[in-house]
PDB file of N, CA and C in Angstrom:
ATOM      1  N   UNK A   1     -30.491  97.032-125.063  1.00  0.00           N
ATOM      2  CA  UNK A   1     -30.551  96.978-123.626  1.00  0.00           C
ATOM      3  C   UNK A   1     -29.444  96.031-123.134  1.00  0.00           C
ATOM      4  N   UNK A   2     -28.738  96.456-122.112  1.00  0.00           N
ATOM      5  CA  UNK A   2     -27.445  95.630-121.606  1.00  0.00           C
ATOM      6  C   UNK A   2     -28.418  94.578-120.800  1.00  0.00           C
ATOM      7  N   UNK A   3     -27.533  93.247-120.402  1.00  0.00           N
ATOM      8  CA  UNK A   3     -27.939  92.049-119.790  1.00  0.00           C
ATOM      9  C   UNK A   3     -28.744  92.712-118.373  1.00  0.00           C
ATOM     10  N   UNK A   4     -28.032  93.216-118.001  1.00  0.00           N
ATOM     11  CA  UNK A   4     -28.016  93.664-116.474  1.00  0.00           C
ATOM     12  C   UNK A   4     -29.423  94.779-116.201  1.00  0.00           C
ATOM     13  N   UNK A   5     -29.915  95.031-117.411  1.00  0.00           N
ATOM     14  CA  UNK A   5     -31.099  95.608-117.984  1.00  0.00           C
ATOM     15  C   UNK A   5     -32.328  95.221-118.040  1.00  0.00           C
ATOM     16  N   UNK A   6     -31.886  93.828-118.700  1.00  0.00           N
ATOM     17  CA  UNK A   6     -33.395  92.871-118.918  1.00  0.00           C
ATOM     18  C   UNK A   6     -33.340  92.366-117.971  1.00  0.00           C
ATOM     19  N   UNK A   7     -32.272  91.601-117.169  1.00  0.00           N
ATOM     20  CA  UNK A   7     -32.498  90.707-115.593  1.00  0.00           C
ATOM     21  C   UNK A   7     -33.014  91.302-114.914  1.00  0.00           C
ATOM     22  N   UNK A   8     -32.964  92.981-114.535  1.00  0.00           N
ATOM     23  CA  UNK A   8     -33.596  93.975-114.105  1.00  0.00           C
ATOM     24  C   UNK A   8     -35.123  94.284-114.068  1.00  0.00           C
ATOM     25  N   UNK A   9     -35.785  94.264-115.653  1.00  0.00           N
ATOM     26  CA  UNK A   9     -37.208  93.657-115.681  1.00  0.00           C
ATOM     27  C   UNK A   9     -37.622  92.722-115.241  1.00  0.00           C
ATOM     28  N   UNK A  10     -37.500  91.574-115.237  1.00  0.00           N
ATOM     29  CA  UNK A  10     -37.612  90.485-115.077  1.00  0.00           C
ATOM     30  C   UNK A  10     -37.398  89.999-113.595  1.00  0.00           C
ATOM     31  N   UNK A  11     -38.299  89.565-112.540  1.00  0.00           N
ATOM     32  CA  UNK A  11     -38.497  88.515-111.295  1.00  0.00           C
ATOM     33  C   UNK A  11     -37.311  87.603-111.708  1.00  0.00           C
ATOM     34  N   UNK A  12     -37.729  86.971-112.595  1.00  0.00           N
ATOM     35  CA  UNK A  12     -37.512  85.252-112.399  1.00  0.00           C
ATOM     36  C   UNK A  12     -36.616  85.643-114.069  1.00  0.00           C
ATOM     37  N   UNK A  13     -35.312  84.583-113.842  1.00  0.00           N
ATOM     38  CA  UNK A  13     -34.891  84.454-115.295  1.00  0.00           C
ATOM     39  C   UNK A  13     -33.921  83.310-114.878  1.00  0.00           C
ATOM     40  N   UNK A  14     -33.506  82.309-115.900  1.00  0.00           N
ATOM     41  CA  UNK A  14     -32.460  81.287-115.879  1.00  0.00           C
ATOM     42  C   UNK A  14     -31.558  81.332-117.039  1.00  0.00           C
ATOM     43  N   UNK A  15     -30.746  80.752-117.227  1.00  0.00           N
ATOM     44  CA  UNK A  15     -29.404  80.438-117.554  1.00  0.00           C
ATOM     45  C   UNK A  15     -29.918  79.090-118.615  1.00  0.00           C
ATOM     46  N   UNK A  16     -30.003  78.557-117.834  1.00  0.00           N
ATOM     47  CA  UNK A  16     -30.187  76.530-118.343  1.00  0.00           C
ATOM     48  C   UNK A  16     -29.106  76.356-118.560  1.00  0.00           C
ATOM     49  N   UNK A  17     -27.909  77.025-118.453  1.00  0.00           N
ATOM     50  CA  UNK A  17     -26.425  76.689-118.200  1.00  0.00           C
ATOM     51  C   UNK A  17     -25.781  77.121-119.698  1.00  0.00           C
ATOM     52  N   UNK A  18     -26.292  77.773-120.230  1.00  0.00           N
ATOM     53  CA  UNK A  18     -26.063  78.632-121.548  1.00  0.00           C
ATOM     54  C   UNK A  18     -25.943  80.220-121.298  1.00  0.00           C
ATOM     55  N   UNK A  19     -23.962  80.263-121.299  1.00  0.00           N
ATOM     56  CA  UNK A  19     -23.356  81.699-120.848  1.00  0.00           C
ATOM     57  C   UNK A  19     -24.132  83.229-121.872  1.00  0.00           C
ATOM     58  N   UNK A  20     -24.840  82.221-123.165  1.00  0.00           N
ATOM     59  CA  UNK A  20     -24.937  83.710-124.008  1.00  0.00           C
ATOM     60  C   UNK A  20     -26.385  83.683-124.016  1.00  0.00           C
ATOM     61  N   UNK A  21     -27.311  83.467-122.969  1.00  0.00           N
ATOM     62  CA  UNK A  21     -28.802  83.471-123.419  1.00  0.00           C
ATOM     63  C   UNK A  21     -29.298  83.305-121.613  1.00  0.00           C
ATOM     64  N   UNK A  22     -30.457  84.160-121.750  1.00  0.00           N
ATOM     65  CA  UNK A  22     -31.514  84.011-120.547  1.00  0.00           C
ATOM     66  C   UNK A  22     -32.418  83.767-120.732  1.00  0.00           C
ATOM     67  N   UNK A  23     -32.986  83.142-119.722  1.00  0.00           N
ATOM     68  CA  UNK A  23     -34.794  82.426-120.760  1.00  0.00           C
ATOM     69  C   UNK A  23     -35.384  83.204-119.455  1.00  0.00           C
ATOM     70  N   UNK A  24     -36.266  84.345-119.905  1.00  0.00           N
ATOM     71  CA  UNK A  24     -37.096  84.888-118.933  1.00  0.00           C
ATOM     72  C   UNK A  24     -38.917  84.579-118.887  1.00  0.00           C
ATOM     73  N   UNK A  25     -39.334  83.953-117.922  1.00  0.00           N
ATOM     74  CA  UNK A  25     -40.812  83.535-117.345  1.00  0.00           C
ATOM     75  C   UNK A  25     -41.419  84.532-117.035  1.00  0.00           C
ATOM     76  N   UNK A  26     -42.238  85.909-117.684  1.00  0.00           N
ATOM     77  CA  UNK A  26     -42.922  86.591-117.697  1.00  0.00           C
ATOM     78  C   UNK A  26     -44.933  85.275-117.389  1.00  0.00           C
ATOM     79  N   UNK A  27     -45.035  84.415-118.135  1.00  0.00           N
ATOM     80  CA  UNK A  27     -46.186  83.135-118.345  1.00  0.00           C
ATOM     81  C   UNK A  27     -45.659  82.453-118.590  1.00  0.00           C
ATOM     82  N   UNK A  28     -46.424  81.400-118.382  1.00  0.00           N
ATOM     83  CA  UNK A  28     -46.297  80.119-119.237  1.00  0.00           C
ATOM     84  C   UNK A  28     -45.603  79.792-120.366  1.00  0.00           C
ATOM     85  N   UNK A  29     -45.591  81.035-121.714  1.00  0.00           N
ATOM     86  CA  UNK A  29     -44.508  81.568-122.615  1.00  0.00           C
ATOM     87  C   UNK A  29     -43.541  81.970-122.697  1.00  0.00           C
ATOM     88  N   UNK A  30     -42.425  81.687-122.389  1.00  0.00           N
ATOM     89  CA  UNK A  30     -41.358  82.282-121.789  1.00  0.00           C
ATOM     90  C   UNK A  30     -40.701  83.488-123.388  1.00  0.00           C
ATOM     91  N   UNK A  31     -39.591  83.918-122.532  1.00  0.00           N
ATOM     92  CA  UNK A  31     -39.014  85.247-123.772  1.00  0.00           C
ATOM     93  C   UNK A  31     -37.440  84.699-123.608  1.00  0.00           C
ATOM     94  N   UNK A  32     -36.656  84.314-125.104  1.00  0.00           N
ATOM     95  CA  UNK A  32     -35.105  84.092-124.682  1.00  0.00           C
ATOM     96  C   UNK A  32     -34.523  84.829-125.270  1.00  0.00           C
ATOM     97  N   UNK A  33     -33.199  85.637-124.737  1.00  0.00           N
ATOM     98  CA  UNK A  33     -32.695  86.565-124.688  1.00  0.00           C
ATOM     99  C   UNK A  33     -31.199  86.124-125.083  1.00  0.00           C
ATOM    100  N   UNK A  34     -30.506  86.746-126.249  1.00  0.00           N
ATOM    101  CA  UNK A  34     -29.487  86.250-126.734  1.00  0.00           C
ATOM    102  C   UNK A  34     -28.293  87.093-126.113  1.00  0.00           C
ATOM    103  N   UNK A  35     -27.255  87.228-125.790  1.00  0.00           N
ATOM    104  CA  UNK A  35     -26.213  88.274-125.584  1.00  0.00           C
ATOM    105  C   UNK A  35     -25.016  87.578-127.180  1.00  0.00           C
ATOM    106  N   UNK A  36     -24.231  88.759-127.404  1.00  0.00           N
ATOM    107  CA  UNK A  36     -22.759  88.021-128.307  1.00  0.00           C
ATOM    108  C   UNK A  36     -21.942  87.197-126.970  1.00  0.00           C
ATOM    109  N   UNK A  37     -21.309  86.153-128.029  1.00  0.00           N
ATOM    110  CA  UNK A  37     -20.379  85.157-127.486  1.00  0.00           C
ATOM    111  C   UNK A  37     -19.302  85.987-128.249  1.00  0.00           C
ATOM    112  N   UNK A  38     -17.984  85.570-127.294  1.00  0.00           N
ATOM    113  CA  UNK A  38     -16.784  86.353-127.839  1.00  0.00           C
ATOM    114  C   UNK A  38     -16.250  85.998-128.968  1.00  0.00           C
ATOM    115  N   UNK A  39     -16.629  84.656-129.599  1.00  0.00           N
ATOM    116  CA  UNK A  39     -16.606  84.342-130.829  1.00  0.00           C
ATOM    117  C   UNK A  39     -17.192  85.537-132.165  1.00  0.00           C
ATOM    118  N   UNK A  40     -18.392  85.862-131.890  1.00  0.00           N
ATOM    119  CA  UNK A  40     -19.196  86.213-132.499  1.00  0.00           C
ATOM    120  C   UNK A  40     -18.710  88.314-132.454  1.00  0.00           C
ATOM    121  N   UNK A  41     -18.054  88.691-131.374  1.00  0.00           N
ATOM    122  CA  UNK A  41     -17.257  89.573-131.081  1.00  0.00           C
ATOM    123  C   UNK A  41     -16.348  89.896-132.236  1.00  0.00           C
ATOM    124  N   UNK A  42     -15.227  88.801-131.961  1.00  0.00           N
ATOM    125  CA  UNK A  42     -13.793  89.342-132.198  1.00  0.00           C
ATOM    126  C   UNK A  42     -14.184  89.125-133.903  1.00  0.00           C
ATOM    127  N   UNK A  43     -15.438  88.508-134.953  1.00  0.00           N
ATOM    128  CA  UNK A  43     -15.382  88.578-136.223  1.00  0.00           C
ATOM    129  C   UNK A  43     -15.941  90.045-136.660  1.00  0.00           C
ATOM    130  N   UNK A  44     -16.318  90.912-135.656  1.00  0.00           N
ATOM    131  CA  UNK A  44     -17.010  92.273-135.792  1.00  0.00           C
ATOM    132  C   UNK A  44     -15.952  93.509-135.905  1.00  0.00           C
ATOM    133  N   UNK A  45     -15.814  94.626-136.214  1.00  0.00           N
ATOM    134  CA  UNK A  45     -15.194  95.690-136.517  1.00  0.00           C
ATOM    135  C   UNK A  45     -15.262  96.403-134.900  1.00  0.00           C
ATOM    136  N   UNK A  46     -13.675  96.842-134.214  1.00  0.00           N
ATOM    137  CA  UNK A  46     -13.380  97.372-133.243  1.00  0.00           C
ATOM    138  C   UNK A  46     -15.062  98.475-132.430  1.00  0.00           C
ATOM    139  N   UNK A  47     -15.655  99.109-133.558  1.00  0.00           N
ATOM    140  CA  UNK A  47     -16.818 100.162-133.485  1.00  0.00           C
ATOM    141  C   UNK A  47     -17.951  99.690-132.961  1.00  0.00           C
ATOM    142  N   UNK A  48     -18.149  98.287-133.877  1.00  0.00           N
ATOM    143  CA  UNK A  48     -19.354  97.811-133.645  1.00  0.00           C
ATOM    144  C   UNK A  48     -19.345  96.773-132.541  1.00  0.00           C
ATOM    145  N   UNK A  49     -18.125  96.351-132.454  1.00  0.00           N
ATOM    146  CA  UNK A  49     -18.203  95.067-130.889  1.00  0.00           C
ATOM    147  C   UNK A  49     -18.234  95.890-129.645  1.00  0.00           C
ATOM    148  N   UNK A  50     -17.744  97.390-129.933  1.00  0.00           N
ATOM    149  CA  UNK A  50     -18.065  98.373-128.191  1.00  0.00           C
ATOM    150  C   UNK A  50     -19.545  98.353-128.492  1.00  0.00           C
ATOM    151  N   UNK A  51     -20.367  98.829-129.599  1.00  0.00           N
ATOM    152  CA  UNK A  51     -21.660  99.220-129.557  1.00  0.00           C
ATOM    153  C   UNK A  51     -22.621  97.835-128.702  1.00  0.00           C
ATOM    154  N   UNK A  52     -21.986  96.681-129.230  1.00  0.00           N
ATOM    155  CA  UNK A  52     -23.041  95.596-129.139  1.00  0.00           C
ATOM    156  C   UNK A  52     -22.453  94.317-127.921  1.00  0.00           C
ATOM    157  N   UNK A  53     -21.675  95.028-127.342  1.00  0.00           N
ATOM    158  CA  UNK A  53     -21.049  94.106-126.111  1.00  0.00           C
ATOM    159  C   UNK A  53     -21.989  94.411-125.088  1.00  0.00           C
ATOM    160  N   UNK A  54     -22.417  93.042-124.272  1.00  0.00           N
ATOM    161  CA  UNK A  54     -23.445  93.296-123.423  1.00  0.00           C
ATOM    162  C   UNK A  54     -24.848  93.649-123.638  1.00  0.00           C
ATOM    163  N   UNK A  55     -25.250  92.981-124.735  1.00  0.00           N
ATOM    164  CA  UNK A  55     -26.026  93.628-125.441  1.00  0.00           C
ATOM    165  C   UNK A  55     -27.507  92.759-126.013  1.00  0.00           C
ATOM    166  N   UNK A  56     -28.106  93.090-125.335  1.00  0.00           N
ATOM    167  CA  UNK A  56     -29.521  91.847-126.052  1.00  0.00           C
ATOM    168  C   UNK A  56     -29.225  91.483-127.417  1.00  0.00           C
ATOM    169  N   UNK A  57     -28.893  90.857-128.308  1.00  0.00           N
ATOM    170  CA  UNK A  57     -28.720  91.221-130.334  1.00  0.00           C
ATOM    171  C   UNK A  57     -29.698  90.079-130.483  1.00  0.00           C
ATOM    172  N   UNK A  58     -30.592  89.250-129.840  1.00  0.00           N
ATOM    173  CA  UNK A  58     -31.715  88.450-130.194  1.00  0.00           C
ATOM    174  C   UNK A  58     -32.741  87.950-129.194  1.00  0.00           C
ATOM    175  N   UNK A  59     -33.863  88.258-129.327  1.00  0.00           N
ATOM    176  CA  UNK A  59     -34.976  88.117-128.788  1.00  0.00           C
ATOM    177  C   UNK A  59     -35.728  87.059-129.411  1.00  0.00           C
ATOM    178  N   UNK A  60     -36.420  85.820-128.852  1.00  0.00           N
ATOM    179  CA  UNK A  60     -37.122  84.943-129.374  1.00  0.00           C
ATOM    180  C   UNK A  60     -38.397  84.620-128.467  1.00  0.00           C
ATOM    181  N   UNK A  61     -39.549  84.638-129.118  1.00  0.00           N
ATOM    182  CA  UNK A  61     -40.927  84.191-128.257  1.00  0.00           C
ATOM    183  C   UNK A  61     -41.758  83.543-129.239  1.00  0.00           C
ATOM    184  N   UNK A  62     -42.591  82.785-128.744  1.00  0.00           N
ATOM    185  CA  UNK A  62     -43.484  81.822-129.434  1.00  0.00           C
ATOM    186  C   UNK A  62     -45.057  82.541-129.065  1.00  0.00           C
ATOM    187  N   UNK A  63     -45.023  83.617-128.198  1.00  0.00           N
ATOM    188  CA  UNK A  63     -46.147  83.923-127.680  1.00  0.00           C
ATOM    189  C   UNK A  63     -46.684  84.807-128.848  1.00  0.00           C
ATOM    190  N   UNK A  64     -48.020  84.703-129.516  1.00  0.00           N
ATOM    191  CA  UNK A  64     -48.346  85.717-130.283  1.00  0.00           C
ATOM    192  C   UNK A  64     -48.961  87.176-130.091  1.00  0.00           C
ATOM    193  N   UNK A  65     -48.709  87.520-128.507  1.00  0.00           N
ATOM    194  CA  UNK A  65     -49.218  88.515-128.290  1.00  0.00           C
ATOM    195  C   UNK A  65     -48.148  89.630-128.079  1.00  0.00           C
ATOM    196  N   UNK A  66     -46.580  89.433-128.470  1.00  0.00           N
ATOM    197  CA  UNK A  66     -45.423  90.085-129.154  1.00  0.00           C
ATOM    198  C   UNK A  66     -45.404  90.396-130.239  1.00  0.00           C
ATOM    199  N   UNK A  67     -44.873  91.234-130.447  1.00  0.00           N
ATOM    200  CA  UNK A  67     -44.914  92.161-131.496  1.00  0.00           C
ATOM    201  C   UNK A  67     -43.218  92.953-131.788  1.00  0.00           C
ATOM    202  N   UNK A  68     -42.962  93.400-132.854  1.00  0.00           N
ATOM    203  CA  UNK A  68     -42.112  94.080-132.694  1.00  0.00           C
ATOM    204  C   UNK A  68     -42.271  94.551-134.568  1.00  0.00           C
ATOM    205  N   UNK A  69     -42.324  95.776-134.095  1.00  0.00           N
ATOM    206  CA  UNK A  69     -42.771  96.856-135.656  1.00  0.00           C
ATOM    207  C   UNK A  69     -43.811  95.882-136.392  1.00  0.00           C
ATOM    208  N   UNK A  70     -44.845  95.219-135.705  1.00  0.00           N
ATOM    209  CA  UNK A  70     -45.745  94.137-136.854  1.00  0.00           C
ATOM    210  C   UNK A  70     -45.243  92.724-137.017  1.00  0.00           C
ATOM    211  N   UNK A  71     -43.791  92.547-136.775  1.00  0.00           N
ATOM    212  CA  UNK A  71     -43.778  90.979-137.002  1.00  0.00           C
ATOM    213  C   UNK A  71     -44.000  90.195-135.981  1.00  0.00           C
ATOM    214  N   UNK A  72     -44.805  89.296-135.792  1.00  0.00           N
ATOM    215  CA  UNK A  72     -45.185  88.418-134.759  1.00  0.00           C
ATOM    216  C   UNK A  72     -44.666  86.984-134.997  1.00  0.00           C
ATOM    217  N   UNK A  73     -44.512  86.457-133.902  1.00  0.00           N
ATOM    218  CA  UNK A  73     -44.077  84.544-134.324  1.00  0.00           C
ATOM    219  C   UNK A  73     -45.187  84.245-135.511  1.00  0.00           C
ATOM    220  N   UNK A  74     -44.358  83.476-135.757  1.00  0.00           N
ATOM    221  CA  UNK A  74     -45.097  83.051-137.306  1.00  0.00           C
ATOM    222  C   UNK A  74     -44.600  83.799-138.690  1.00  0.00           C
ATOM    223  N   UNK A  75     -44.463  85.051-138.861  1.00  0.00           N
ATOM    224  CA  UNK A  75     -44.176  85.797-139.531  1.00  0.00           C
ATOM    225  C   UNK A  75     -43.047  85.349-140.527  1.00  0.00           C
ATOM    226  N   UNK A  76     -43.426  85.274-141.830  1.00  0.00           N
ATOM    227  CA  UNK A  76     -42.487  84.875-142.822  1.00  0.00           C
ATOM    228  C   UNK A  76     -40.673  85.873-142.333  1.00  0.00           C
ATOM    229  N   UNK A  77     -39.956  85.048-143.042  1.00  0.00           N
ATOM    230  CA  UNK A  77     -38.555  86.281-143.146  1.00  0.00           C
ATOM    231  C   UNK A  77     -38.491  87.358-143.635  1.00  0.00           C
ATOM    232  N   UNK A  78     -39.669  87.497-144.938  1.00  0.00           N
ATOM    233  CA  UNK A  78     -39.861  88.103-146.185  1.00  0.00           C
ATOM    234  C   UNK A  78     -40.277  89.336-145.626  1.00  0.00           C
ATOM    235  N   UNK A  79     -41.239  89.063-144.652  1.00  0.00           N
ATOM    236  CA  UNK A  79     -42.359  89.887-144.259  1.00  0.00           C
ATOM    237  C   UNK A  79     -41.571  90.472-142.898  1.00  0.00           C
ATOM    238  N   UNK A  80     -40.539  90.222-142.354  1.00  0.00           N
ATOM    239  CA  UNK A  80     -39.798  90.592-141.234  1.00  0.00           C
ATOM    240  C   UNK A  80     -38.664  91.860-141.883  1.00  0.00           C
ATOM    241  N   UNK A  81     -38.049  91.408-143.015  1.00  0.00           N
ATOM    242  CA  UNK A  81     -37.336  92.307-143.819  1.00  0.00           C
ATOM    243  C   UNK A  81     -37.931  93.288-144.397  1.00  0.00           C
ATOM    244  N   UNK A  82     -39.543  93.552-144.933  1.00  0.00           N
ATOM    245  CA  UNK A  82     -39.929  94.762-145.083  1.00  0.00           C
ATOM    246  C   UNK A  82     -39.366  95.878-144.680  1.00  0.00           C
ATOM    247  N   UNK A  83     -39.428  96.943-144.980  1.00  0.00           N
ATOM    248  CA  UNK A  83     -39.685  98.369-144.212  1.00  0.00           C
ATOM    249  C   UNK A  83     -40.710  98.522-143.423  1.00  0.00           C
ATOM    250  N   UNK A  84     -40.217  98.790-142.082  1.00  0.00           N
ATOM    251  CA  UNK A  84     -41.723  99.168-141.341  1.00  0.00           C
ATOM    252  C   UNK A  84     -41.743 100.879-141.217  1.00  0.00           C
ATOM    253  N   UNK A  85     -42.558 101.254-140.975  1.00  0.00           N
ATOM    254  CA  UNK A  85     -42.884 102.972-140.429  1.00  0.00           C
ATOM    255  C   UNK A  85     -42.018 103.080-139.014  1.00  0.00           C
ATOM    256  N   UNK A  86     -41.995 104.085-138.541  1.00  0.00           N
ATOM    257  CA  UNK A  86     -41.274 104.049-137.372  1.00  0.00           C
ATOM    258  C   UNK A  86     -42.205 105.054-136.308  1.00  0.00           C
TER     259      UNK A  86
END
């Protein structure tokens, strides 16, 4: 989902003065939202920096009522790298 995507869901979202991340207030739990820094760009292959420019590439929440394919906060690395079903 492009930036302009999730700000879109989201009422309320801030900065905290960090160009590659939005911290969005859905509760009390907030959700932070990573975009690439152009650093993190120009070490990627011409293909994959069009695919992923503008581009959510990390999601972080502490809330345990997120989910994504089964892994929830807390969730080992081990157990995040599985195969999930789709």
């Amino acid at each position: 989902m492009t930036r302009a995507g999730v700000r879109k869901l989201f009422l309320s979202f801030a900065t905290r003065g960090r160009l590659y991340m939005d911290f969005l207030c859905p509760q009390p739990l907030g959700i932070r939202v990573g975009y690439p820094s152009p650093k993190l760009l120009s070490s990627l292959p011409a293909a994959t920096r069009r695919l992923i420019r503008e581009r959510a590439i990390l999601i972080l929440t502490a809330d345990p009522r997120y989910s994504l394919r089964g892994v929830r906060p807390g969730s080992t690395l081990r157990a995040a790298r599985r195969p999930r079903k789709a």
